[in-house]
C-alpha atoms as a PDB file:
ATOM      1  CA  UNK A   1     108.762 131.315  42.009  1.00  0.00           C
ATOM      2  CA  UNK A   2     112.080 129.384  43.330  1.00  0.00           C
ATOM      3  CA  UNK A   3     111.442 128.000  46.968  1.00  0.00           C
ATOM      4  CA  UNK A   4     114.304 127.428  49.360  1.00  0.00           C
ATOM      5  CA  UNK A   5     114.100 126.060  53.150  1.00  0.00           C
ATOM      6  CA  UNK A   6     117.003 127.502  54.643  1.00  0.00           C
ATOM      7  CA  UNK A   7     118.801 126.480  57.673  1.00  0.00           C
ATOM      8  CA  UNK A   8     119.559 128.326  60.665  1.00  0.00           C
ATOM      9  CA  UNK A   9     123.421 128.555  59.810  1.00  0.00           C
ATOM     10  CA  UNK A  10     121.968 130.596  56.350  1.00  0.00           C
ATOM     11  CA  UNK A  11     119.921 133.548  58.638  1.00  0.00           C
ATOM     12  CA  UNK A  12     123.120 133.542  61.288  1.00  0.00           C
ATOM     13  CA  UNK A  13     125.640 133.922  58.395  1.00  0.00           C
ATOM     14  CA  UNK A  14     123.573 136.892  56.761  1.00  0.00           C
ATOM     15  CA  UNK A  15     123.707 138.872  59.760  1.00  0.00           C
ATOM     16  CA  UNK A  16     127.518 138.181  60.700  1.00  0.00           C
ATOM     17  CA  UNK A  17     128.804 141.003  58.402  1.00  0.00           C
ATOM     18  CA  UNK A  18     132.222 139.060  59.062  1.00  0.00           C
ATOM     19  CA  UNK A  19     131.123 135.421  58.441  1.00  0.00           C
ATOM     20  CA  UNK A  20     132.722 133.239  56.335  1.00  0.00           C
ATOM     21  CA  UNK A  21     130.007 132.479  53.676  1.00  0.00           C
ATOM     22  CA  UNK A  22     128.286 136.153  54.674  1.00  0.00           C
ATOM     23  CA  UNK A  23     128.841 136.962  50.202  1.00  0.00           C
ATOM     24  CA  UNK A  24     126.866 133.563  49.464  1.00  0.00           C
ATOM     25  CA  UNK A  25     124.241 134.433  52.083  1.00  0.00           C
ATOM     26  CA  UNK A  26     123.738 137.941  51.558  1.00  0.00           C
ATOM     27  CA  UNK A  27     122.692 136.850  47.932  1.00  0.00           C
ATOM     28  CA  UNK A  28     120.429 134.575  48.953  1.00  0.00           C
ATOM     29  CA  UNK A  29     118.638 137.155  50.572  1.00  0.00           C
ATOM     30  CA  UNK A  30     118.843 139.566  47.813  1.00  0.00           C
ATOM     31  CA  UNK A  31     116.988 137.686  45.519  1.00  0.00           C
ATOM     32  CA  UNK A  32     114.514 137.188  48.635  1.00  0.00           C
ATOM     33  CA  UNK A  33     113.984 140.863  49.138  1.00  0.00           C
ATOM     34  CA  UNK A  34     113.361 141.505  45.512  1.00  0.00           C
ATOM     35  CA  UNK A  35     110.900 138.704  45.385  1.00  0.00           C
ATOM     36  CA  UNK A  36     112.766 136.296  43.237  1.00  0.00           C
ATOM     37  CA  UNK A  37     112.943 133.254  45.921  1.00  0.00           C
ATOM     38  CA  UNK A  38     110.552 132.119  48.871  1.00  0.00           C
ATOM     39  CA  UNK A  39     111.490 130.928  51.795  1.00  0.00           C
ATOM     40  CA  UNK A  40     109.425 128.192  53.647  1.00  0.00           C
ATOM     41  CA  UNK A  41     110.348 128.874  57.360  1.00  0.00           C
ATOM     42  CA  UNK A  42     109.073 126.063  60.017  1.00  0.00           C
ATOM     43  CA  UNK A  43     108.962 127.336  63.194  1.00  0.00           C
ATOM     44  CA  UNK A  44     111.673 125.984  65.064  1.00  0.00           C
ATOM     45  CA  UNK A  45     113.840 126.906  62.782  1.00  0.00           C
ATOM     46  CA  UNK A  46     112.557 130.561  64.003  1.00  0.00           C
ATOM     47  CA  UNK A  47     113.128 129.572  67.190  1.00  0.00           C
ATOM     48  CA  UNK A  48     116.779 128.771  66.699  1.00  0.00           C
ATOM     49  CA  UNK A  49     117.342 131.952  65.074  1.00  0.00           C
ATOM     50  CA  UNK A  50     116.505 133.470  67.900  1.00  0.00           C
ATOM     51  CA  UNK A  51     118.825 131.733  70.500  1.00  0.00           C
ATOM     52  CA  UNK A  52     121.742 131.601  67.999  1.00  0.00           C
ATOM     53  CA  UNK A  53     121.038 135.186  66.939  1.00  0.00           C
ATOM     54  CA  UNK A  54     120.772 136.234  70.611  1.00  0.00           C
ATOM     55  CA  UNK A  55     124.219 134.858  71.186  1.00  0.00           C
ATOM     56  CA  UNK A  56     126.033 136.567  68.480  1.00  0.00           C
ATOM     57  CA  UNK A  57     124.436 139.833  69.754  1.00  0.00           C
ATOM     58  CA  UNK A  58     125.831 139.098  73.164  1.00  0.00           C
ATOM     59  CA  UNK A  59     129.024 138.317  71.497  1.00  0.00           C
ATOM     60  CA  UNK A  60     129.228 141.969  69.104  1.00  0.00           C
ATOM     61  CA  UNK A  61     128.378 143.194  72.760  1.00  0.00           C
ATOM     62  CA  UNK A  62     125.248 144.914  71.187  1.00  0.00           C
ATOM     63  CA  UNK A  63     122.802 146.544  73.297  1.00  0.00           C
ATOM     64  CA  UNK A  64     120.026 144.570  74.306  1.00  0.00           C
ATOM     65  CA  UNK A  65     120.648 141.371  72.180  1.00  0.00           C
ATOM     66  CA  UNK A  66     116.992 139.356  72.716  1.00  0.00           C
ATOM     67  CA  UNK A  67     115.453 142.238  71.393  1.00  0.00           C
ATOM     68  CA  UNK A  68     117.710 142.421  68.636  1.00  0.00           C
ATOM     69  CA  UNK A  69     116.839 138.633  67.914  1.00  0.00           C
ATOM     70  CA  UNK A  70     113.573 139.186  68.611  1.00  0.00           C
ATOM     71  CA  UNK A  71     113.507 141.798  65.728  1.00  0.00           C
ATOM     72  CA  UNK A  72     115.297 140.063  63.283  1.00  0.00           C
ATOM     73  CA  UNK A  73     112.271 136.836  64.112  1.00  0.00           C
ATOM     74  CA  UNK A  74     109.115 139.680  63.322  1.00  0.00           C
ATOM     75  CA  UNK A  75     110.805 140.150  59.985  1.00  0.00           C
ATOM     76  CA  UNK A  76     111.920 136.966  58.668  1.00  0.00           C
ATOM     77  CA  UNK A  77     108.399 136.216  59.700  1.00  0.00           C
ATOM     78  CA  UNK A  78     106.813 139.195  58.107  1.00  0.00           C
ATOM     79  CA  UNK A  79     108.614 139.050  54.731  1.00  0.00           C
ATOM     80  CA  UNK A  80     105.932 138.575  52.092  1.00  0.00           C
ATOM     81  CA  UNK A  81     108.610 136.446  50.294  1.00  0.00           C
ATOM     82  CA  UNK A  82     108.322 134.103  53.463  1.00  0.00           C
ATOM     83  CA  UNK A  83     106.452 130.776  54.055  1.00  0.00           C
ATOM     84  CA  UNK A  84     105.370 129.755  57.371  1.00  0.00           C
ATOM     85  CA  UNK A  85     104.405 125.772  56.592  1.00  0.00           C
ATOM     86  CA  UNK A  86     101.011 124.762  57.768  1.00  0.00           C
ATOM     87  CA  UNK A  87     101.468 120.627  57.034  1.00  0.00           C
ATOM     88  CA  UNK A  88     102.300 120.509  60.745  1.00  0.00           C
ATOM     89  CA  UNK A  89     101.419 116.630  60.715  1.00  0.00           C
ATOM     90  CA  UNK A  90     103.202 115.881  57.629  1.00  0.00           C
ATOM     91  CA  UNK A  91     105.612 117.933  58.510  1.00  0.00           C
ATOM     92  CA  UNK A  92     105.766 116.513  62.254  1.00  0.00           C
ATOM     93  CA  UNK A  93     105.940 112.899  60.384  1.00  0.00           C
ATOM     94  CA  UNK A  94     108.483 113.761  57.533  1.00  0.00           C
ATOM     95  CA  UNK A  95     110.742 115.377  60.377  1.00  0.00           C
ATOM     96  CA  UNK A  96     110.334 112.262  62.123  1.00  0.00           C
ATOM     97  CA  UNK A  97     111.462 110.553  59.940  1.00  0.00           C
ATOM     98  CA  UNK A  98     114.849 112.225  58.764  1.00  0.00           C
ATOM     99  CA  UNK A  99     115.614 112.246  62.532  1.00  0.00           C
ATOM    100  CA  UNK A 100     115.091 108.053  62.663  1.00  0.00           C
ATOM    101  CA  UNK A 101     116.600 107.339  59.476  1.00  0.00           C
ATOM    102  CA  UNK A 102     119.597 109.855  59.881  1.00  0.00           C
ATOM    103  CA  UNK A 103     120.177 110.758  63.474  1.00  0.00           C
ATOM    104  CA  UNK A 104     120.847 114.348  62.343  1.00  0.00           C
ATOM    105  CA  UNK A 105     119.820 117.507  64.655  1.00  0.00           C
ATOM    106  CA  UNK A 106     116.166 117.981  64.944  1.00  0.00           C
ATOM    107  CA  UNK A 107     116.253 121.330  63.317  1.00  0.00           C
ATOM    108  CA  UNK A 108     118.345 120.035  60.633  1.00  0.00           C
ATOM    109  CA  UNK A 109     115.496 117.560  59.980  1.00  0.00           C
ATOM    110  CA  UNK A 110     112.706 119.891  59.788  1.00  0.00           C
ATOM    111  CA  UNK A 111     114.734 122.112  56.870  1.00  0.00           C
ATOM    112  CA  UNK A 112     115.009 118.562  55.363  1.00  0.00           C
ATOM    113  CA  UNK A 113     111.173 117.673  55.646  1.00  0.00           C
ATOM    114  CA  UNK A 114     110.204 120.764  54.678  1.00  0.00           C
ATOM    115  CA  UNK A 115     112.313 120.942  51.556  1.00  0.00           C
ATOM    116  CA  UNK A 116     110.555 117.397  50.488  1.00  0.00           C
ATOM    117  CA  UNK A 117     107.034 118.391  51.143  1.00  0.00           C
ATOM    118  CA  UNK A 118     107.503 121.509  48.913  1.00  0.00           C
ATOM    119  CA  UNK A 119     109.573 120.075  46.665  1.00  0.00           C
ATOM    120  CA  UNK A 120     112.668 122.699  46.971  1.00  0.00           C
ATOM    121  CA  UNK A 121     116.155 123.405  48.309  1.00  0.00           C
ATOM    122  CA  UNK A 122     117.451 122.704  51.561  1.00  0.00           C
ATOM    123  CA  UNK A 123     120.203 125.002  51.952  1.00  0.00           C
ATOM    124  CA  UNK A 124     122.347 125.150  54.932  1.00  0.00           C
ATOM    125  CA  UNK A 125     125.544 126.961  55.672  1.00  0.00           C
ATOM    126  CA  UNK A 126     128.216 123.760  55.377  1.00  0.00           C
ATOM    127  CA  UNK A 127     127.809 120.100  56.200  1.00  0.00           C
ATOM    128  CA  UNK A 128     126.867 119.051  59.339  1.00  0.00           C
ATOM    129  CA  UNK A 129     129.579 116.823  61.048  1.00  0.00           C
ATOM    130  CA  UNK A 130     126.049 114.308  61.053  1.00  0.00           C
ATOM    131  CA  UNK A 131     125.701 114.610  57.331  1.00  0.00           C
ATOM    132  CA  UNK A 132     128.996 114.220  56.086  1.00  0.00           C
ATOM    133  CA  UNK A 133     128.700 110.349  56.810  1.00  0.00           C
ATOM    134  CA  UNK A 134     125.608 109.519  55.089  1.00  0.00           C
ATOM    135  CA  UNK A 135     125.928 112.461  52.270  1.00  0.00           C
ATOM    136  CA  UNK A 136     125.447 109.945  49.535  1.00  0.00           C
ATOM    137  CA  UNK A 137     121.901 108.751  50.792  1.00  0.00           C
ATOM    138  CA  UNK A 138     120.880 112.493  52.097  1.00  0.00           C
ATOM    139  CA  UNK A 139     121.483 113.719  48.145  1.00  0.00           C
ATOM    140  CA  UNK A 140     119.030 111.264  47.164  1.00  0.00           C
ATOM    141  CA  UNK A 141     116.724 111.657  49.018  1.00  0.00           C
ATOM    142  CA  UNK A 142     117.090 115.484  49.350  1.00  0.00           C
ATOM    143  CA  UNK A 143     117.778 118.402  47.316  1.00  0.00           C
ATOM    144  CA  UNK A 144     120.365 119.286  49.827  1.00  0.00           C
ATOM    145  CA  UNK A 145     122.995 122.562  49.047  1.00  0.00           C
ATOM    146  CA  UNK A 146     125.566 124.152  51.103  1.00  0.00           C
ATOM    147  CA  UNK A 147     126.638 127.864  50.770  1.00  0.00           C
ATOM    148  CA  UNK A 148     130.369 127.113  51.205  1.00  0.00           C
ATOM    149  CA  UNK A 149     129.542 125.184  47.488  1.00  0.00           C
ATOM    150  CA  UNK A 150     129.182 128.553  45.906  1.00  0.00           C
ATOM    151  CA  UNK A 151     132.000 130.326  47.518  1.00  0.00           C
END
């Protein structure tokens, strides 16, 4: 089966009905739900979801947004088509080093690690405004994509 790490900016774009690459992230998560791609899903990546999720709840003026967030956590965490990586040392070194050799966002590095231990997809949303400088050297060494690539 297909693996993908995806970024923060992929969850929060599949629940903003109105965001900009919401087509190219909804399908992502089709092929999820029907079992056709895994997703490995380090934990602070959950973690971000949460916060960033909590603060486009607040935003939609939804009723009781943390709850909200913390529902959407339990399932991303509960889908059988989910990964929860368990190389926390390699994974603590490999995010260590994306975040010395590239000075990109912590998170960001983790969906990079991760995507190199397993061998698979990083996807995020869009370039970072980090990435866009060394995206040369992160393709090499990364199987980086971007939803706005499909749109």
């Amino acid at each position: 089966m297909t693996k993908v790490v995806m970024d923060t900016s992929v969850i929060i774009e599949y629940i903003d009905l109105k965001g900009e690459f919401h087509e190219q992230a909804h399908a992502v998560f089709s092929a999820l739900l029907t079992g056709k791609l895994e997703n490995i899903l380090p934990h602070p990546i959950l973690a971000e979801t949460y916060y960033v999720a909590t603060k486009l709840y607040r935003k939609l003026k939804l009723e009781n947004p943390q709850l909200l967030a913390s529902k959407l956590i339990e399932w991303l965490y509960r889908l059988p088509t989910t990964i929860i990586p368990s190389e926390n040392m390699n994974l603590a070194i490999e995010t260590g080093k994306a975040k010395l050799n590239h000075g990109l966002a912590l998170t960001d590095c983790y969906v990079l690690a991760a995507s190199k231990i397993y061998n698979c997809k990083a996807l995020f949303k869009k370039p970072e405004r980090e990435m866009i400088k060394n995206m040369d050297i992160l393709k090499k060494e990364y199987q980086i994509i971007f939803l706005e690539d499909y749109k």
